[in-house]
N, C-alpha and C. Protein backbone atom coordinates (compact mmCIF):
# COMPACT_ATOMS: atom_id res chain seq x y z
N UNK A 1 0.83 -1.20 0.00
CA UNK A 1 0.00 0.00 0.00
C UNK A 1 0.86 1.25 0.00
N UNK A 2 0.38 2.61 -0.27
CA UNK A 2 1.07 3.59 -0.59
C UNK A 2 0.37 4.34 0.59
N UNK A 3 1.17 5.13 0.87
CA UNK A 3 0.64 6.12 1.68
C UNK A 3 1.09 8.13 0.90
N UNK A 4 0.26 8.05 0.46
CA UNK A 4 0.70 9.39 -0.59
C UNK A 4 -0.16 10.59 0.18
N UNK A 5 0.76 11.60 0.40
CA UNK A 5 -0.05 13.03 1.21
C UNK A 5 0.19 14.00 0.24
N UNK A 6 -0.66 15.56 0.97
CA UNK A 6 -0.76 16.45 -0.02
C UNK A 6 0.05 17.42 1.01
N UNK A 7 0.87 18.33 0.56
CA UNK A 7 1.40 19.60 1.50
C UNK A 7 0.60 20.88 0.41
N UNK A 8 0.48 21.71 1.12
CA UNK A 8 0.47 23.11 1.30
C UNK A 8 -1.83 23.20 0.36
N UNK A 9 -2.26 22.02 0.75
CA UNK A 9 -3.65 22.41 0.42
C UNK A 9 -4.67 22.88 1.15
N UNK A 10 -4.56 23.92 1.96
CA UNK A 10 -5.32 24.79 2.97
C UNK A 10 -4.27 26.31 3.15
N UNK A 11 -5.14 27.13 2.01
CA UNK A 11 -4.08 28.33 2.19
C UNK A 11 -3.84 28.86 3.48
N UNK A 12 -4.71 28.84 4.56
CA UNK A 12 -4.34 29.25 6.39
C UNK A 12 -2.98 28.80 6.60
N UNK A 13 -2.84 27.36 6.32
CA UNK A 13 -1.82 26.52 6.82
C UNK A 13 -0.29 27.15 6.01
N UNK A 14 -0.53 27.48 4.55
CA UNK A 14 0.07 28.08 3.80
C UNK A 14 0.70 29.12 4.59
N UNK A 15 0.02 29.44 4.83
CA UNK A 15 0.24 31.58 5.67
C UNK A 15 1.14 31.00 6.94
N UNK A 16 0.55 29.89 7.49
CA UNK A 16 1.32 29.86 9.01
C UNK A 16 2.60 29.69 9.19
N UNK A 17 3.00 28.68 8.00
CA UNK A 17 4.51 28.33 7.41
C UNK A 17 5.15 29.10 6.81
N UNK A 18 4.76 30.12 6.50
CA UNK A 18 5.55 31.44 5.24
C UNK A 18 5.78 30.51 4.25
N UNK A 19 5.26 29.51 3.57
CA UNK A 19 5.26 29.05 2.49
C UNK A 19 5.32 29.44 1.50
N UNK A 20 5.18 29.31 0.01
CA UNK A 20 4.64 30.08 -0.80
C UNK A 20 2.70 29.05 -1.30
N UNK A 21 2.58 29.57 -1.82
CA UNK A 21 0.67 28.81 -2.64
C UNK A 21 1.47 28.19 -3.78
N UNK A 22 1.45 26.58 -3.98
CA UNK A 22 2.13 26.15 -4.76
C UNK A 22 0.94 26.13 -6.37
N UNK A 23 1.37 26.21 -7.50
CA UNK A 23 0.58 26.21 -9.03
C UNK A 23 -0.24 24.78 -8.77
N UNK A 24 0.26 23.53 -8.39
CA UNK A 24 0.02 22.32 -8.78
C UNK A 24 -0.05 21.81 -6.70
N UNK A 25 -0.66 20.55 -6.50
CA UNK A 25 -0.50 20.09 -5.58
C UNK A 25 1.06 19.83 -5.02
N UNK A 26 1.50 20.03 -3.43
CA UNK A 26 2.49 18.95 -3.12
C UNK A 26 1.88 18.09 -2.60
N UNK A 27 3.19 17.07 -3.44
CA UNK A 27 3.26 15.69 -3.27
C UNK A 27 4.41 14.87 -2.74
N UNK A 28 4.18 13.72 -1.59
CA UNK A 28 5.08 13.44 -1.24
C UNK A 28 4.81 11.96 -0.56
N UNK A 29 5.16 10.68 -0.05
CA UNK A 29 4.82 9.73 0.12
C UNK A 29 5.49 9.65 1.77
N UNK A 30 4.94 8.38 2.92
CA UNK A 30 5.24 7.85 3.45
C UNK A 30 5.56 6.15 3.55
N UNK A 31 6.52 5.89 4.17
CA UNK A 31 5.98 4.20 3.78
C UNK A 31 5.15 3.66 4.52
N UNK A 32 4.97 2.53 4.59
CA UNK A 32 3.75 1.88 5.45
C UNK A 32 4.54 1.54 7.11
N UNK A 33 5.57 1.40 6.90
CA UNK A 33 6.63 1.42 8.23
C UNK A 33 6.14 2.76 9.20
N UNK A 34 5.73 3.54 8.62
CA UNK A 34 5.01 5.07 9.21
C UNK A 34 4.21 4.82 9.59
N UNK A 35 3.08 3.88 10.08
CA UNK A 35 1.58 3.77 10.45
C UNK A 35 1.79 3.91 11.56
N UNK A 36 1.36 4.25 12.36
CA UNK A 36 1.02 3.95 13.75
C UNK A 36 0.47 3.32 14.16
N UNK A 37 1.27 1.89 15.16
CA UNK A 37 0.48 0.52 15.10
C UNK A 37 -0.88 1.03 16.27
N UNK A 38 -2.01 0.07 16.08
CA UNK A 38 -3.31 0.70 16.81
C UNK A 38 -3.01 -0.13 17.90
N UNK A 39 -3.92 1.45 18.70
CA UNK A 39 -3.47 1.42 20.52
C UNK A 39 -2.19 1.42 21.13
N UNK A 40 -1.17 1.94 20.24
CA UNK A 40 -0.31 1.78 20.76
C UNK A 40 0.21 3.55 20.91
N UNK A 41 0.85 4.28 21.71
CA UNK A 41 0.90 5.55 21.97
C UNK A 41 2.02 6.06 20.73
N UNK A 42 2.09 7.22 20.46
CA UNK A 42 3.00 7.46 19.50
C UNK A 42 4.55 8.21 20.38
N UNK A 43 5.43 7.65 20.32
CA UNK A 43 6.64 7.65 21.01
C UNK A 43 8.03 9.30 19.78
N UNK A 44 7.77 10.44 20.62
CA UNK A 44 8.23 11.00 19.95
C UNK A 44 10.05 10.75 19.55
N UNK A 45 10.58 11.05 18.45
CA UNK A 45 11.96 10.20 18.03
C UNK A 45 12.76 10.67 19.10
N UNK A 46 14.30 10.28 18.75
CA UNK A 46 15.30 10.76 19.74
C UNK A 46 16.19 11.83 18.83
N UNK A 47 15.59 11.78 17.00
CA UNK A 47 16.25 13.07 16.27
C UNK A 47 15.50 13.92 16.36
N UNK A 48 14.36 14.26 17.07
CA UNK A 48 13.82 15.51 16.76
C UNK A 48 13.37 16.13 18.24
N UNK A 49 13.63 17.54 18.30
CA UNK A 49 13.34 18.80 19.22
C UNK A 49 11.77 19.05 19.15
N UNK A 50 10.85 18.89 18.03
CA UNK A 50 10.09 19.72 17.53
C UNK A 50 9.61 18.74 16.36
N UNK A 51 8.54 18.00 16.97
CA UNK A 51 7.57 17.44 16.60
C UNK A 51 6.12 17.87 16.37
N UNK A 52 5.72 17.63 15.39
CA UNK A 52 4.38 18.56 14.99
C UNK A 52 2.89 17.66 14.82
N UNK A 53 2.08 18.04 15.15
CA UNK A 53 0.30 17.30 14.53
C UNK A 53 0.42 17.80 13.52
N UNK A 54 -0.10 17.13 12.51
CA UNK A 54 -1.46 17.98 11.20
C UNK A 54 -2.50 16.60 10.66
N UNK A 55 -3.33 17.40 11.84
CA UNK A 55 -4.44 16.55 11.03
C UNK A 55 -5.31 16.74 9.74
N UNK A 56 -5.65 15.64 9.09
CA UNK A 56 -5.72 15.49 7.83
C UNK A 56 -6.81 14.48 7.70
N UNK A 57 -8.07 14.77 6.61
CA UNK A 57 -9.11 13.57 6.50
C UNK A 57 -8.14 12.98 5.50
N UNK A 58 -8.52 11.55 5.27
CA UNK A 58 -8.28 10.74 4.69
C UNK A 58 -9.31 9.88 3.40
N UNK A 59 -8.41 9.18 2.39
CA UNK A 59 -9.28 8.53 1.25
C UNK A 59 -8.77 7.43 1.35
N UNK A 60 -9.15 6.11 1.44
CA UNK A 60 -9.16 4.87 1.09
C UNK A 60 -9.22 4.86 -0.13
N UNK A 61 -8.39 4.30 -1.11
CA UNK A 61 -9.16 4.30 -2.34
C UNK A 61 -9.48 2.32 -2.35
N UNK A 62 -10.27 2.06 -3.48
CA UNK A 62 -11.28 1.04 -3.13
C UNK A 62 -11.39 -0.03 -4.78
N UNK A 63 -10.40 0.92 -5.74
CA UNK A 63 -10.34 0.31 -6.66
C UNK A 63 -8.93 0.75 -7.61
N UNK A 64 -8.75 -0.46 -8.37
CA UNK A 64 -7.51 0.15 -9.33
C UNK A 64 -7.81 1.12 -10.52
N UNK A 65 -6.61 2.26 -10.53
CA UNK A 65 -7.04 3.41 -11.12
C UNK A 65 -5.70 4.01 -11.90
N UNK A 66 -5.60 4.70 -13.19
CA UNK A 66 -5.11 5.17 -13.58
C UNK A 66 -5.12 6.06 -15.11
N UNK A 67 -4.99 7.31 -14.35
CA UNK A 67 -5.27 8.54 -15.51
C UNK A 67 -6.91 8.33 -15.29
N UNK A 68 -7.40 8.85 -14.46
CA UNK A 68 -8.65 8.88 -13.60
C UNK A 68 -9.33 10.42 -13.96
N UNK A 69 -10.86 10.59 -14.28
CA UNK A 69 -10.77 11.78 -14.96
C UNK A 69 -11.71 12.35 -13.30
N UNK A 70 -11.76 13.02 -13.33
CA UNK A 70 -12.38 14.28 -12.18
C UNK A 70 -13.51 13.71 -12.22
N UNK A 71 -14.44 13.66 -12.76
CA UNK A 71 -16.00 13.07 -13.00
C UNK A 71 -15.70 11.93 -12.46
N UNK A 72 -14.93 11.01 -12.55
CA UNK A 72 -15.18 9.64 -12.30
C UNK A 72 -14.20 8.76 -10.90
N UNK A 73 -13.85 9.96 -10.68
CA UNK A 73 -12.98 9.66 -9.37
C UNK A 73 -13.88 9.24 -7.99
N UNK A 74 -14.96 9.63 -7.70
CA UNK A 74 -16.07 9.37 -6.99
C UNK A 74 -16.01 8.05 -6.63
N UNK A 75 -15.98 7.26 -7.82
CA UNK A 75 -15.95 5.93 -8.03
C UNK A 75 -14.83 5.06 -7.13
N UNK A 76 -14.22 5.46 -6.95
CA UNK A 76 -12.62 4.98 -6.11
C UNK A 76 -12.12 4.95 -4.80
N UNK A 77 -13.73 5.54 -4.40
CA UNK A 77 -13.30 5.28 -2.87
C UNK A 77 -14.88 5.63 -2.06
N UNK A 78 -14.96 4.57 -0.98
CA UNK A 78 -16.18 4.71 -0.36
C UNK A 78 -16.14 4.98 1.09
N UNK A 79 -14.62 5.76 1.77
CA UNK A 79 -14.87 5.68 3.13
C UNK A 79 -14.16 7.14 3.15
N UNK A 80 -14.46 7.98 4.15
CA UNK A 80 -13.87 9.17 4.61
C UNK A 80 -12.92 8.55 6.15
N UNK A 81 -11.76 8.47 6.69
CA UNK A 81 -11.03 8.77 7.65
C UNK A 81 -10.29 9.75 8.26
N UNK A 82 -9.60 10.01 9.10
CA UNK A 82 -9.08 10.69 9.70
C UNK A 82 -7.84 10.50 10.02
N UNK A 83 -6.40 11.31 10.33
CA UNK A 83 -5.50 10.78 10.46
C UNK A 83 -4.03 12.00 10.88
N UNK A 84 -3.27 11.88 11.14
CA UNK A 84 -2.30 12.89 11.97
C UNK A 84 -0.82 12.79 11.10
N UNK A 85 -0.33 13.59 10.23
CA UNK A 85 0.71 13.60 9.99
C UNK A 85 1.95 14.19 10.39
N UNK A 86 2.52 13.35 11.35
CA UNK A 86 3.77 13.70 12.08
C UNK A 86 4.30 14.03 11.51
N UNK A 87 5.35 15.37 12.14
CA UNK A 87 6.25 15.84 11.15
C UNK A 87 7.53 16.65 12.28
N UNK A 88 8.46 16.10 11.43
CA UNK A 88 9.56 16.87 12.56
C UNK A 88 10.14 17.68 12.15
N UNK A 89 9.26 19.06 12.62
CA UNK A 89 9.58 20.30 11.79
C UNK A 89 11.00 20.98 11.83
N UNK A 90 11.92 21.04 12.79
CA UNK A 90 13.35 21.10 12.87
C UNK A 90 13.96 20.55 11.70
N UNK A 91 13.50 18.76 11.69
CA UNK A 91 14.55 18.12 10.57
C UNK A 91 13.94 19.05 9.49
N UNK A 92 12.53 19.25 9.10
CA UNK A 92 11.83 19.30 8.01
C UNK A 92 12.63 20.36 7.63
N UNK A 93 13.11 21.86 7.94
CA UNK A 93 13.24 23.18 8.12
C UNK A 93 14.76 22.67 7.30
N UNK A 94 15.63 22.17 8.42
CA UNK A 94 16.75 21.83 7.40
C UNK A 94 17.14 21.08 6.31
N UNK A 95 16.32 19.96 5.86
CA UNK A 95 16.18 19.71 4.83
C UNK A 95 15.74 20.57 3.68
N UNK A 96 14.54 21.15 4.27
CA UNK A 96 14.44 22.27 3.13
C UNK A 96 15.02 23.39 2.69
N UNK A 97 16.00 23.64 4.05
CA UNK A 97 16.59 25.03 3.60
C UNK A 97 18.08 24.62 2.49
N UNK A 98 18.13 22.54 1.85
CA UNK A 98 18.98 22.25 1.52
C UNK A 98 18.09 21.95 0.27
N UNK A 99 17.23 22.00 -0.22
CA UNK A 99 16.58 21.84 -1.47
C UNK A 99 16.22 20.21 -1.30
N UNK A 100 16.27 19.43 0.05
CA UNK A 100 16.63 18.01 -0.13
C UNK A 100 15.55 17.92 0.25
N UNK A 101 14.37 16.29 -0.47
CA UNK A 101 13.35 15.80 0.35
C UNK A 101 12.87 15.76 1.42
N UNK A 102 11.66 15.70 1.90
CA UNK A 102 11.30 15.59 3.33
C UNK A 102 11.24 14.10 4.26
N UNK A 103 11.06 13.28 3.58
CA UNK A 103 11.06 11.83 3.94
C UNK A 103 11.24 11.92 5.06
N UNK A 104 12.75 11.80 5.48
CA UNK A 104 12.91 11.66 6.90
C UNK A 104 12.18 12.30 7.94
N UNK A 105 11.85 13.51 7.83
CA UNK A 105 11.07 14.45 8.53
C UNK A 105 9.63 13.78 8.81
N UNK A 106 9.22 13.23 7.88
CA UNK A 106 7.94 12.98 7.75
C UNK A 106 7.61 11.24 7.57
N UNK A 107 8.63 10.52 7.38
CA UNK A 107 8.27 8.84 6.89
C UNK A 107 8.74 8.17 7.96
N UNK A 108 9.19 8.79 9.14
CA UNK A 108 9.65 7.96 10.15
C UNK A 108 8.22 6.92 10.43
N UNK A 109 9.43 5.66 11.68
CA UNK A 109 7.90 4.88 12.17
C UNK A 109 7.15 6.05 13.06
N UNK A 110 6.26 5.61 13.00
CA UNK A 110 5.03 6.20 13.81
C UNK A 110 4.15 7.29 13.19
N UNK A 111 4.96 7.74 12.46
CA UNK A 111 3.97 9.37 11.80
C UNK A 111 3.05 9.52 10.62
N UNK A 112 2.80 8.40 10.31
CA UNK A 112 0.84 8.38 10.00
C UNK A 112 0.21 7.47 10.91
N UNK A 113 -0.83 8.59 11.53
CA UNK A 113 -1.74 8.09 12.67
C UNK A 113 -3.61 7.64 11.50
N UNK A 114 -4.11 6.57 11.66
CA UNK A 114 -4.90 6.22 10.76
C UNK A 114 -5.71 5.88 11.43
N UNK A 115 -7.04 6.88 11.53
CA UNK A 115 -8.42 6.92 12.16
C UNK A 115 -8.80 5.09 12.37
N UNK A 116 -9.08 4.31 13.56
CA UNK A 116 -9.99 3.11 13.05
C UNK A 116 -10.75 2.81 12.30
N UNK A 117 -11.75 4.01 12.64
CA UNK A 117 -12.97 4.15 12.75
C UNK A 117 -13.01 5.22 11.14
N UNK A 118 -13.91 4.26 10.06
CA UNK A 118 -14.33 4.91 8.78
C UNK A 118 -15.31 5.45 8.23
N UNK A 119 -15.89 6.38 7.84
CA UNK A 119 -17.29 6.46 7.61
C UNK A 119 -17.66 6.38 5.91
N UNK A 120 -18.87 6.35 6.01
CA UNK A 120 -19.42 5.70 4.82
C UNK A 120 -19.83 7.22 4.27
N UNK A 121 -19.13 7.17 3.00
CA UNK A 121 -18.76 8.92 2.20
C UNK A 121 -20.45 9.03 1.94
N UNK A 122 -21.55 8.58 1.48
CA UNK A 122 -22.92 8.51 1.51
C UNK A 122 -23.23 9.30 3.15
N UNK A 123 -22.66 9.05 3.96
CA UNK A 123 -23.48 9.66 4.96
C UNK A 123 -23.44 11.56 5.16
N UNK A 124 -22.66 11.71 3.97
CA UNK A 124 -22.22 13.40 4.05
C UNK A 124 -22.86 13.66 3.01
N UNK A 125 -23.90 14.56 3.50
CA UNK A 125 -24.54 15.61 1.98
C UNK A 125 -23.92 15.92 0.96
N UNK A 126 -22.29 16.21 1.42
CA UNK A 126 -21.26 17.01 0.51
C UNK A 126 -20.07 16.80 0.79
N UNK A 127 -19.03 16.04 0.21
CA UNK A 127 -17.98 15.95 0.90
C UNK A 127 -16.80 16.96 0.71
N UNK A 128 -17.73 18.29 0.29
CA UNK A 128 -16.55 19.33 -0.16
C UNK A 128 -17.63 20.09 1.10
N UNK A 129 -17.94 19.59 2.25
CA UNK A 129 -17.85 20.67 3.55
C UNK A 129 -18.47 19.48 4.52
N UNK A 130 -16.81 19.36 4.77
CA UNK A 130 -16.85 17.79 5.58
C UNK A 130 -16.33 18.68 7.10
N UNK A 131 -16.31 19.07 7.98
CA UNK A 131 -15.89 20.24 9.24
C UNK A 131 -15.04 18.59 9.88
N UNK A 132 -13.72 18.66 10.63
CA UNK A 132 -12.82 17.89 11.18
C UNK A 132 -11.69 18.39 12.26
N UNK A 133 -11.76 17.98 13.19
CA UNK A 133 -10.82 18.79 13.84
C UNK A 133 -9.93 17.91 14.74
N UNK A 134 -8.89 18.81 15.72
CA UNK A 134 -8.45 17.80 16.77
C UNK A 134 -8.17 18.41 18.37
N UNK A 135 -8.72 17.90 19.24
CA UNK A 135 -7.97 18.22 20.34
C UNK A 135 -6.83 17.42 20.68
N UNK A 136 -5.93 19.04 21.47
CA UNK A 136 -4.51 18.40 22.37
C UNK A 136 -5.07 18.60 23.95
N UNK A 137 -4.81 17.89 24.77
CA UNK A 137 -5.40 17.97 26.05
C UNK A 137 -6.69 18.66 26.32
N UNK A 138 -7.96 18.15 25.12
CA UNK A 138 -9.62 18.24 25.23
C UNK A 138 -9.45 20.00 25.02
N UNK A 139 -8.40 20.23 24.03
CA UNK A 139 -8.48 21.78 24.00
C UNK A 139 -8.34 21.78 22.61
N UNK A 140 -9.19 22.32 21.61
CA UNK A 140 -9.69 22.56 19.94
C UNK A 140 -7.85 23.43 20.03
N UNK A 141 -7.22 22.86 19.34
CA UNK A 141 -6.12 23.58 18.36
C UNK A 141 -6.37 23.23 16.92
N UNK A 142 -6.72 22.70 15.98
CA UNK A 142 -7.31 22.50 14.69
C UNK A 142 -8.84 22.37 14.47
N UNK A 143 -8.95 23.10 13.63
CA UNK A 143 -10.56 23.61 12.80
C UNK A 143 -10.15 23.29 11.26
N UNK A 144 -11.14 22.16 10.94
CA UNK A 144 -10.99 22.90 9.30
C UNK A 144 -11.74 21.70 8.69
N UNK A 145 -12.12 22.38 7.40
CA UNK A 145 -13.58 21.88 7.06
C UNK A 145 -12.58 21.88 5.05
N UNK A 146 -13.67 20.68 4.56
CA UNK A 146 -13.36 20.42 3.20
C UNK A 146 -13.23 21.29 2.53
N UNK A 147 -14.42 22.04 2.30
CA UNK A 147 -14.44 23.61 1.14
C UNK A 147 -13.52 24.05 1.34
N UNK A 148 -12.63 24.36 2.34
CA UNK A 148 -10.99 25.46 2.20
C UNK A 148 -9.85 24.55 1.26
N UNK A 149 -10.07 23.08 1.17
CA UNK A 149 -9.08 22.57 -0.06
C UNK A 149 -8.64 23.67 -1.41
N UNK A 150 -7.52 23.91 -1.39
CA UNK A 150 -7.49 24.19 -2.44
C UNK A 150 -7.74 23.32 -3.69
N UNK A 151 -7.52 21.72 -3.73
CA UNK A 151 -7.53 21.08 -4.33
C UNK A 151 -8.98 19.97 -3.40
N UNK A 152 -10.02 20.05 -4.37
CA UNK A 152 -10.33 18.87 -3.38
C UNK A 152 -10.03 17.38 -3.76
N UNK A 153 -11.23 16.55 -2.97
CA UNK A 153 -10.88 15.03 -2.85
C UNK A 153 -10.62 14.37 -4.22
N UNK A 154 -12.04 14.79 -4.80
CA UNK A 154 -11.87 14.11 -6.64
C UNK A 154 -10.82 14.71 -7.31
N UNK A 155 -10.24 15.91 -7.22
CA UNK A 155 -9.15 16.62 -7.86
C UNK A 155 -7.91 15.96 -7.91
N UNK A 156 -7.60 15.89 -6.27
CA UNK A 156 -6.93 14.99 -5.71
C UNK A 156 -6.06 13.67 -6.24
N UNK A 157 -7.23 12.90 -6.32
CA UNK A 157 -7.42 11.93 -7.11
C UNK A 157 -7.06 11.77 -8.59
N UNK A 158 -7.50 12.25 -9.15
CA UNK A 158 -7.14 12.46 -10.92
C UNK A 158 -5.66 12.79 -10.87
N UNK A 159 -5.54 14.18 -10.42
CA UNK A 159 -4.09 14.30 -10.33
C UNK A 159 -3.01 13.21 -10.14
N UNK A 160 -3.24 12.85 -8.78
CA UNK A 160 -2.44 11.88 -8.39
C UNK A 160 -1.84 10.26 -9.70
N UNK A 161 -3.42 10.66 -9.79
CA UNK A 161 -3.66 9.18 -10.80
C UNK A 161 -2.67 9.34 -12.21
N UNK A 162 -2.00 10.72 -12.63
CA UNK A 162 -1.54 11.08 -13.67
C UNK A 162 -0.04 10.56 -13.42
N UNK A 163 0.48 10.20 -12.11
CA UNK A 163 1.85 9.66 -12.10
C UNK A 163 1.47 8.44 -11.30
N UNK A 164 0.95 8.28 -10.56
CA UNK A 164 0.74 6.55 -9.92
C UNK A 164 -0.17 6.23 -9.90
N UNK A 165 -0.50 4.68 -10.58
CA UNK A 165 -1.36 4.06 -10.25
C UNK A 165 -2.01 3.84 -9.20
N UNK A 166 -3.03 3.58 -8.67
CA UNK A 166 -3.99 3.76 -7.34
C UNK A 166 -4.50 2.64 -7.34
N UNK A 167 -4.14 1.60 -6.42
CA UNK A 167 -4.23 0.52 -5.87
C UNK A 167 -5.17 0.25 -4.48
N UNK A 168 -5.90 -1.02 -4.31
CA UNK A 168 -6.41 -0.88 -3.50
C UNK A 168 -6.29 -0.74 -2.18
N UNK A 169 -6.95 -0.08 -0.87
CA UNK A 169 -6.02 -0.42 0.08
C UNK A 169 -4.92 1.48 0.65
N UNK A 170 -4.35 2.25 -0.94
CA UNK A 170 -3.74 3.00 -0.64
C UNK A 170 -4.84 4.17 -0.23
N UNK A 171 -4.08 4.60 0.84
CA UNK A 171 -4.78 5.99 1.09
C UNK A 171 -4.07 7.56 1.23
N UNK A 172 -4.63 8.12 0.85
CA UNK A 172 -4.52 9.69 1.14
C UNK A 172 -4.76 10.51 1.61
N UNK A 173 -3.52 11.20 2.38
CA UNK A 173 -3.69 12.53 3.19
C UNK A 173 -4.06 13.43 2.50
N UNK A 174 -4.97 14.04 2.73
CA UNK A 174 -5.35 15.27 1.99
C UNK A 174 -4.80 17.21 2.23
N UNK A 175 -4.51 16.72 2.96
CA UNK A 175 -3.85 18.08 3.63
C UNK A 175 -3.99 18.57 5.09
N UNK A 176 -3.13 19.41 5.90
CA UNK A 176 -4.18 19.96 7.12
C UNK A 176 -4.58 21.30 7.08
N UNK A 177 -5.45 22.04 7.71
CA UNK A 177 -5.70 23.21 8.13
C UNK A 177 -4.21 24.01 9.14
N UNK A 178 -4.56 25.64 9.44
CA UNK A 178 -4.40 25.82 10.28
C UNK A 178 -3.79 25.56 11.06
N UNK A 179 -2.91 25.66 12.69
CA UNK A 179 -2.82 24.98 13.52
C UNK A 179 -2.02 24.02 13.87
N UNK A 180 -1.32 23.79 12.98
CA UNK A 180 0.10 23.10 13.70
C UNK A 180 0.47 23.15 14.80
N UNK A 181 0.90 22.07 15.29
CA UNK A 181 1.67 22.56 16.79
C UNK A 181 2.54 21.73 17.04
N UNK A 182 3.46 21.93 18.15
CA UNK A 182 4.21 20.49 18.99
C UNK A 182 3.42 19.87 20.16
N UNK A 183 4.05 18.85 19.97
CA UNK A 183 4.11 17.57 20.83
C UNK A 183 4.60 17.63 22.22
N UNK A 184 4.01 17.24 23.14
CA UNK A 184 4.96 16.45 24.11
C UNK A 184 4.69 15.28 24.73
N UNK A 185 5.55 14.95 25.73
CA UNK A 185 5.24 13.93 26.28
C UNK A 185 4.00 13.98 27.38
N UNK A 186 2.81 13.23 27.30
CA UNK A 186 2.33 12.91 28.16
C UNK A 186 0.86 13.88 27.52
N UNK A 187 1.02 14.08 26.71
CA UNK A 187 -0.06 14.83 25.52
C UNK A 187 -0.84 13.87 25.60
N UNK A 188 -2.29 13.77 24.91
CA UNK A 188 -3.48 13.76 24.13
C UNK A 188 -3.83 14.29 22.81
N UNK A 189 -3.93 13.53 22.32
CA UNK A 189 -4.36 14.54 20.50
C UNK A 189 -6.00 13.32 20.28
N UNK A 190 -6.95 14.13 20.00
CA UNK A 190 -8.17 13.35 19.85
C UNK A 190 -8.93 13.92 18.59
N UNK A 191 -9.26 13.26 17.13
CA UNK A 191 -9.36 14.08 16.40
C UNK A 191 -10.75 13.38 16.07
N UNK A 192 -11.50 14.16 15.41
CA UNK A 192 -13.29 14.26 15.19
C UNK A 192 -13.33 14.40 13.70
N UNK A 193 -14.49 13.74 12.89
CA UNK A 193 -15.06 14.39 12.04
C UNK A 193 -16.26 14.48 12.22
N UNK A 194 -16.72 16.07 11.79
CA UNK A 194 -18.17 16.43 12.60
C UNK A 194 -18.21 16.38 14.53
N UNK A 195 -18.66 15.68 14.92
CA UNK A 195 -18.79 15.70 16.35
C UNK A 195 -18.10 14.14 16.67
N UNK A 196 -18.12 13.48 15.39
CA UNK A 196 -17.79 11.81 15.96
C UNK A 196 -16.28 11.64 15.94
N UNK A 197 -15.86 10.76 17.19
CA UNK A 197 -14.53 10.57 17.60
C UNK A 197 -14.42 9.80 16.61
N UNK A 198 -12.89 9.57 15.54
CA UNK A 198 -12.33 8.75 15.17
C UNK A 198 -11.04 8.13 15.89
N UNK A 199 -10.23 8.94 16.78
CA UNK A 199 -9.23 8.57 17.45
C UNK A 199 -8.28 8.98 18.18
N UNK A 200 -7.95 8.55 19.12
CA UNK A 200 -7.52 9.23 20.38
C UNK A 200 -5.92 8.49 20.70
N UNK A 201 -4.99 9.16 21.03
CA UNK A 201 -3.84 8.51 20.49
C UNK A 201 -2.82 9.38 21.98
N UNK A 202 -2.25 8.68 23.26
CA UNK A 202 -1.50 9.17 23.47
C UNK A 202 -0.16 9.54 22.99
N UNK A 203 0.92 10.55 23.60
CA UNK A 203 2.30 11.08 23.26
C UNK A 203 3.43 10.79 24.38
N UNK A 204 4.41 10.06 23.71
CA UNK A 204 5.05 9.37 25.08
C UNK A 204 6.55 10.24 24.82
C-alpha cells in the first residue's frame, strides 16, 4: 500500500509556514513502516526537538485506477477517515533550507496516525464541507472543514492518478488546516469528524 499526502492544500496553513501557494498540488509519500500501530501511543523520536500534529481527513481508495478523470474519481473510494501527519519540523526546516526531500522528517515509524474508525462517504450531503478537527489535552487547536481545499478530494485523485497508479487499500492525506503545533510527552491529540470521535492517540 502507498501512503501518498498532499502539503500546502489549505491556504491558512500556507500563511502559518511562510510558504509560498504552490501552481500544482504537493506531493510526497510515506511508507507503510510510518503507520502507527493501533493502541499503541506514538513515542516521539530521539532526532527531533520539535515534533508537529497535522491533522488530515483521509481517502481509502477502493479500486484500481489510472489517468482517472475528475468526473469519475467518486468511483474509487467509499470511506472518509481521519488521520495525523507527524512531522519533525526542525529536521523538516533543514532539509528544506537544503533543497533536499522531506522523507525523513515525515516517513519515520510512527507518523501516520490512521483513524480506526471509517465512515461511509454517503453519509455526508457534501464531501466538499466535511468540518474535522483535533484536540490536544480536550483543548480545539485545529478547525478545518473540506471547502478550504485548495484542491479537493476528486481533484486529488485524478491528479495523483496522472503519475501513480492507485491501488487498493492506498490511502490519502489530503492536507491539514491551520494549527500546527508540537508535541509532548504525556499529551493527548483526539481528532473528530463532525462531532464523531475517530481517534484518540496518546504522546510518550
Amino acid at each position: 500500500m502507498k501512503l501518498i499526502c498532499i502539503g500546502r492544500n489549505y491556504t491558512d496553513h500556507i500563511a502559518e509556514l511562510e510558504n509560498e501557494k504552490p501552481e500544482d498540488p504537493v506531493v510526497f509519500q510515506k511508507p507503510d513502516t510510518a503507520i502507527l500501530l493501533k493502541k499503541q501511543p506514538f513515542f516521539i523520536p530521539d532526532f527531533s526537538n520539535d515534533v508537529h500534529y497535522e491533522v488530515e481527513l483521509l481517502v481509502k481508495i477502493t479500486r484500481v485506477g489510472k489517468h482517472i478523470q475528475p468526473k469519475f474519481a467518486h468511483k474509487y473510494y467509499d470511506e472518509i477517515g481521519l488521520g495525523i501527519d507527524f512531522t519533525a519540523r526542525d529536521l523538516q526546516a533543514k532539509l528544506k533550507s537544503k533543497g533536499l526531500p522531506w522523507e525523513k522528517a515525515k516517513g519515520f515509524d510512527g507518523a501516520a496516525v490512521i483513524g480506526e474508525k471509517w465512515l461511509d462517504k454517503n453519509q455526508f450531503s457534501d464531501l466538499n464541507n466535511i468540518n474535522f478537527s483535533l484536540k490536544k489535552n480536550d483543548e480545539i487547536v485545529q478547525n478545518g472543514n473540506s471547502s478550504l481545499m485548495l484542491w479537493k478530494i476528486d481533484e486529488l485523485i485524478a491528479y495523483l492518478s496522472t503519475f501513480f497508479t492507485l491501488k487498493i487499500g492506498d490511502i490519502i492525506f489530503t492536507g491539514t488546516p491551520a494549527g500546527v503545533g508540537p508535541v509532548a510527552p504525556e499529551d493527548n491529540l483526539t481528532g473528530f469528524i463532525e462531532k464523531e470521535e475517530i481517534f484518540s492517540i496518546n504522546i510518550k
